[in-house]
C-alpha atoms as a PDB file:
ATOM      1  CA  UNK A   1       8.121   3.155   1.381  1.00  0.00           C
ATOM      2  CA  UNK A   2       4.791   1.914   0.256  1.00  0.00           C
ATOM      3  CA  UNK A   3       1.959   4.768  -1.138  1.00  0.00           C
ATOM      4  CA  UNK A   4      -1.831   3.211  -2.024  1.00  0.00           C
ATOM      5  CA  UNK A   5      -2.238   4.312  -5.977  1.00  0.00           C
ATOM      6  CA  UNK A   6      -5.617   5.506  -6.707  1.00  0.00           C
ATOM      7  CA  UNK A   7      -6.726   5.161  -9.825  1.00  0.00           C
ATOM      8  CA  UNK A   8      -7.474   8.798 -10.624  1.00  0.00           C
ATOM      9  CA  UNK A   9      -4.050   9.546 -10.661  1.00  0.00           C
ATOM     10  CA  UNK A  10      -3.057   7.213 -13.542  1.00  0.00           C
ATOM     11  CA  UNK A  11      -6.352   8.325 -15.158  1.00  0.00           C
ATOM     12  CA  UNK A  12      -5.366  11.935 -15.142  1.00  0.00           C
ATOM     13  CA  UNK A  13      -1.919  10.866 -16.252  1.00  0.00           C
ATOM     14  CA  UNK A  14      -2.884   8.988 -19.456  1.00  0.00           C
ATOM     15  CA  UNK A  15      -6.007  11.538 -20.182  1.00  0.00           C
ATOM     16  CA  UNK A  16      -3.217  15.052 -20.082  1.00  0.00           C
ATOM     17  CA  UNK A  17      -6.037  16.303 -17.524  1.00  0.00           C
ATOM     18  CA  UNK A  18      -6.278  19.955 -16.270  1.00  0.00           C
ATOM     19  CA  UNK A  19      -8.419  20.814 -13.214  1.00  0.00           C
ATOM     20  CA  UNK A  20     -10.452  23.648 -12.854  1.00  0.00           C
ATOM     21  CA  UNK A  21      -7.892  26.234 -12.151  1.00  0.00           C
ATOM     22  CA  UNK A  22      -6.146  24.994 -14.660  1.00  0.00           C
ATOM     23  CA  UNK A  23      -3.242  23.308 -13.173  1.00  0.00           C
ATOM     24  CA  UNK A  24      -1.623  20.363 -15.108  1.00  0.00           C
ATOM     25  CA  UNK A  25      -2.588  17.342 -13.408  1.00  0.00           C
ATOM     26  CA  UNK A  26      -1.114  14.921 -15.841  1.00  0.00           C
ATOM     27  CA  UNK A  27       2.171  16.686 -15.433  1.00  0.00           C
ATOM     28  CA  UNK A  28       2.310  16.239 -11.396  1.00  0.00           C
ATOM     29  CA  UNK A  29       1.231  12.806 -12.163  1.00  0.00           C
ATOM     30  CA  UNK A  30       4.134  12.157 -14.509  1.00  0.00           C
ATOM     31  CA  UNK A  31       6.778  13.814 -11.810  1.00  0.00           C
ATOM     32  CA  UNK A  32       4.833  11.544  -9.062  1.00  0.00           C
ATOM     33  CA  UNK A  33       5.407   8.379 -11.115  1.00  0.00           C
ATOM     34  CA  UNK A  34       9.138   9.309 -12.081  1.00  0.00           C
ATOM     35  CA  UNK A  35       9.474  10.495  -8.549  1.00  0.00           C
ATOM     36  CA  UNK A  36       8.506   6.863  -7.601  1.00  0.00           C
ATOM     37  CA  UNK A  37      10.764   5.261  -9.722  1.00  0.00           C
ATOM     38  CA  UNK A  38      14.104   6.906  -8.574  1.00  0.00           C
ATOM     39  CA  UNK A  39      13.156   6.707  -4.930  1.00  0.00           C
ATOM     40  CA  UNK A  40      12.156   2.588  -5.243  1.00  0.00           C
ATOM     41  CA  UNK A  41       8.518   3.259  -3.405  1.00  0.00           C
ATOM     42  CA  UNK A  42       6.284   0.728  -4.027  1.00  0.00           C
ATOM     43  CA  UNK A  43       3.002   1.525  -5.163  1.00  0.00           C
ATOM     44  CA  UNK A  44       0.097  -0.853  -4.305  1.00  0.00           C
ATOM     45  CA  UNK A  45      -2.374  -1.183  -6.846  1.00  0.00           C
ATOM     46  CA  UNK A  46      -5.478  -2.776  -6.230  1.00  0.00           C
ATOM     47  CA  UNK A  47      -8.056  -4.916  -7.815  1.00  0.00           C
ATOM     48  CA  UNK A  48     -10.504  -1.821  -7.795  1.00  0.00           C
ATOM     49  CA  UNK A  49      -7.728   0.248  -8.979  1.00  0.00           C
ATOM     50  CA  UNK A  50      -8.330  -1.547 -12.318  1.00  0.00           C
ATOM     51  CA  UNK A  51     -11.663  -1.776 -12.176  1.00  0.00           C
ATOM     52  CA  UNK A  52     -11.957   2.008 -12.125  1.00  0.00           C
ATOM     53  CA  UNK A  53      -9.525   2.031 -14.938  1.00  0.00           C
ATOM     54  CA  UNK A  54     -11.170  -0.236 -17.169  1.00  0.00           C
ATOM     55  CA  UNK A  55     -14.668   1.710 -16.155  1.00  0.00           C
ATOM     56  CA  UNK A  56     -13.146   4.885 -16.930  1.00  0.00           C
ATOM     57  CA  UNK A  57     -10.941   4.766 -19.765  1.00  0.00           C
ATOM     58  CA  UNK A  58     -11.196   1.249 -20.931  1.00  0.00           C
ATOM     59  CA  UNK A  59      -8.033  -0.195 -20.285  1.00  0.00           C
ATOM     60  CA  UNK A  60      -7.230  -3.665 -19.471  1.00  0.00           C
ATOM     61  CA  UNK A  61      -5.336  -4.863 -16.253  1.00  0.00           C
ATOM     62  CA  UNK A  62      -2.503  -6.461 -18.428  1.00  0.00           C
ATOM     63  CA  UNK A  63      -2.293  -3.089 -19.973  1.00  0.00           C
ATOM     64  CA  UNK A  64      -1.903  -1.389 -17.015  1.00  0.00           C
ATOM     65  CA  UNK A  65       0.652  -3.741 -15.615  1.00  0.00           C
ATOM     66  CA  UNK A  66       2.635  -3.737 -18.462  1.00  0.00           C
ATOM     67  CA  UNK A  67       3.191  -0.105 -18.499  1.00  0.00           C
ATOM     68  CA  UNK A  68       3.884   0.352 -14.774  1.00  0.00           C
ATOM     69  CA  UNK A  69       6.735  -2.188 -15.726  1.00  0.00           C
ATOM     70  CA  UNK A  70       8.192  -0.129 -19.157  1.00  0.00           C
ATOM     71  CA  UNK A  71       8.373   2.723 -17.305  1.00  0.00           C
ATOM     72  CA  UNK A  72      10.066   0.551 -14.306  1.00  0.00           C
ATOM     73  CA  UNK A  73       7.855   1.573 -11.625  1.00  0.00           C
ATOM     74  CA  UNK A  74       7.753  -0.742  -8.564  1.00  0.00           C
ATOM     75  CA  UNK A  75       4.089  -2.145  -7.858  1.00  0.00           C
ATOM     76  CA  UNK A  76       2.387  -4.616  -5.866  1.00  0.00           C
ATOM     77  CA  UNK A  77      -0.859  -5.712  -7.150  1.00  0.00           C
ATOM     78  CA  UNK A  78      -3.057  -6.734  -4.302  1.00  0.00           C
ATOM     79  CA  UNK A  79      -6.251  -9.235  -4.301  1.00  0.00           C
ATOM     80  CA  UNK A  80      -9.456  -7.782  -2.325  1.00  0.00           C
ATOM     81  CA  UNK A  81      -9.218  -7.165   1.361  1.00  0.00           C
ATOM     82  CA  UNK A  82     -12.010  -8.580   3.943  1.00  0.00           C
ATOM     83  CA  UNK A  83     -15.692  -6.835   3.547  1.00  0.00           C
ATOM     84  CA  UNK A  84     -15.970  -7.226   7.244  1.00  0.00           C
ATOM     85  CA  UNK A  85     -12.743  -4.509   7.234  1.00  0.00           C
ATOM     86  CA  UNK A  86     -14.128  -2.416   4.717  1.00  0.00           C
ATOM     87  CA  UNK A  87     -17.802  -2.388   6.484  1.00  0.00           C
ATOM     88  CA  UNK A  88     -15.823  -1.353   9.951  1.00  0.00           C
ATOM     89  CA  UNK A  89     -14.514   1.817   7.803  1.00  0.00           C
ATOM     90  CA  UNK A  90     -17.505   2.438   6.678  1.00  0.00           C
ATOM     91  CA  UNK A  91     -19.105   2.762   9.862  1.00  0.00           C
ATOM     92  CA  UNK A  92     -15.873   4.294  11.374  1.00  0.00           C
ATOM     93  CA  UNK A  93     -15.735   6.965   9.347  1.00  0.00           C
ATOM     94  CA  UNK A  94     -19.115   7.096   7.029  1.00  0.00           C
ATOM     95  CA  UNK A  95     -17.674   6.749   3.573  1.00  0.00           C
ATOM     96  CA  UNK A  96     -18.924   5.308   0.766  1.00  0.00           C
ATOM     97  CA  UNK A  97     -18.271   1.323  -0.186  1.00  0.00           C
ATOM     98  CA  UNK A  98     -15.785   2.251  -3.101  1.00  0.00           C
ATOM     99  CA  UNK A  99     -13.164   4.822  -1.134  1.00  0.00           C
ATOM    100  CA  UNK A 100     -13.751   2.606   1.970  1.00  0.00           C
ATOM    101  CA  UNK A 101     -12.710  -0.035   0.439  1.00  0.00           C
ATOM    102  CA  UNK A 102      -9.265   1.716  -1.274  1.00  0.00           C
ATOM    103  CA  UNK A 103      -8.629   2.664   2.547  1.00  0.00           C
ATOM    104  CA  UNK A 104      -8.820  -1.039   4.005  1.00  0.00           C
ATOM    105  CA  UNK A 105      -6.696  -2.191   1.274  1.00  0.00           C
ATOM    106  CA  UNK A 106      -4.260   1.028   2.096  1.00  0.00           C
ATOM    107  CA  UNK A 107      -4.149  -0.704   5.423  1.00  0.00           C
ATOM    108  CA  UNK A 108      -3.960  -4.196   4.977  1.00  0.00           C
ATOM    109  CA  UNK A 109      -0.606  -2.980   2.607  1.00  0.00           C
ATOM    110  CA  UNK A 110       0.906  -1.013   5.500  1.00  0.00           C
ATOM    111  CA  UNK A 111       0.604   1.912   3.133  1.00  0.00           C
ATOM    112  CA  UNK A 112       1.880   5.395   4.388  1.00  0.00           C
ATOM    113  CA  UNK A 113      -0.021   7.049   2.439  1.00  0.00           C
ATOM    114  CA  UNK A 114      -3.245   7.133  -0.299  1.00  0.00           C
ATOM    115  CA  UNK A 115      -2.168   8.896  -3.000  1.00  0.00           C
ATOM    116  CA  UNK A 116      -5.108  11.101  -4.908  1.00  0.00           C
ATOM    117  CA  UNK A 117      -6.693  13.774  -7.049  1.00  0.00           C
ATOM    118  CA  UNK A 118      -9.622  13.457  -4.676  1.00  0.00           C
ATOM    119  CA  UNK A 119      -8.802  14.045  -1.421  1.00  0.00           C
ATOM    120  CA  UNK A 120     -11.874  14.910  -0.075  1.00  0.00           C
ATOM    121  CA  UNK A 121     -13.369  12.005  -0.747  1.00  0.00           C
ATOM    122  CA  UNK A 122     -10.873  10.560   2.311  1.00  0.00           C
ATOM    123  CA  UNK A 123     -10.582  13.534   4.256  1.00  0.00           C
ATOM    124  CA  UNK A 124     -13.241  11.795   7.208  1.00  0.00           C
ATOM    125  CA  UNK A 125     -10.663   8.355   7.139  1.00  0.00           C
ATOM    126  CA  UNK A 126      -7.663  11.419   8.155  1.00  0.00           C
ATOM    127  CA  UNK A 127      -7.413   9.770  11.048  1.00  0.00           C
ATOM    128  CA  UNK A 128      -6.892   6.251   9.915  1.00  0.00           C
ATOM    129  CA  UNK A 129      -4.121   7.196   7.145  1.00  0.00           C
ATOM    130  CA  UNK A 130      -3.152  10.290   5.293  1.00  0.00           C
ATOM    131  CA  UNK A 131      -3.933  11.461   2.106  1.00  0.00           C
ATOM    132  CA  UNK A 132      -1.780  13.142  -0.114  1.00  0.00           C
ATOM    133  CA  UNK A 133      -2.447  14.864  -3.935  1.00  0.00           C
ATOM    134  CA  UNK A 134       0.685  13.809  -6.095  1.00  0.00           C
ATOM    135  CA  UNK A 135       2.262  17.663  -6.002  1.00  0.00           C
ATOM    136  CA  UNK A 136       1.809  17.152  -1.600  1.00  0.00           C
ATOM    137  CA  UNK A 137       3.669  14.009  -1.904  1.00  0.00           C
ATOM    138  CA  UNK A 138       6.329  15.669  -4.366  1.00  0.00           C
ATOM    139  CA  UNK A 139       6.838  18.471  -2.480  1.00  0.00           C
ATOM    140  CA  UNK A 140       7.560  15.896   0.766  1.00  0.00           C
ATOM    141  CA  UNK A 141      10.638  15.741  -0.481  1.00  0.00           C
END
């Protein structure tokens, strides 16, 4: 099985984040990522994934990679898919460049999923792929 990682997940993870009603993000995060590691998904990570990373918390891709692999969680790092594709989901489903862009690379992966804090922010691409928050995926199983 292969789930598209956005980067808010991590972020939420390595920050100990609580939303507004006060649920433990970081904690559904952790039980995602260990989750991932005893079922052998693959999480694709993209090149935007660390972008957003290194925006947000300042941390560097090598970083990143490094502690996906300590913790023995299976990722593919992906290059950047086709603007033409990410234009076509743009005007497909009239999201913004950035989450447009996460969805043609969930795509191009043959992703099952996209796997965020911000659903929302993909709920017009429903159609295309689902969307799941890490406690959704979790409870999948």
């Amino acid at each position: 099985m292969r789930l598209y990682l956005d980067s808010n997940v991590l972020i939420s993870y390595l920050r100990s984040e609580i939303d507004k009603a006060f649920n433990l993000r970081f904690q559904s995060s952790e039980k995602f990522f260990i989750a991932c590691k005893a079922l052998g998904i693959e999480l694709i990570i993209s090149k935007l994934f660390f972008d957003e990373i290194k925006k947000k918390i300042f941390l560097e891709e090598k970083d990143i990679k490094e502690a996906f692999k300590e913790r023995g969680i299976n990722t593919v790092f992906m290059g950047s898919t086709e603007k033409e594709k990410i234009l076509k989901i743009m005007k497909e489903t009239e999201i913004h460049f950035a989450d447009a862009t996460h969805i043609a690379n969930a795509i191009e992966y043959n992703c099952e999923c996209i796997i965020t804090w911000n659903k929302k922010d993909f709920e017009k691409a429903e159609k295309i792929i689902p969307c799941k928050t890490p406690e959704e995926f979790i409870q999948g199983f």
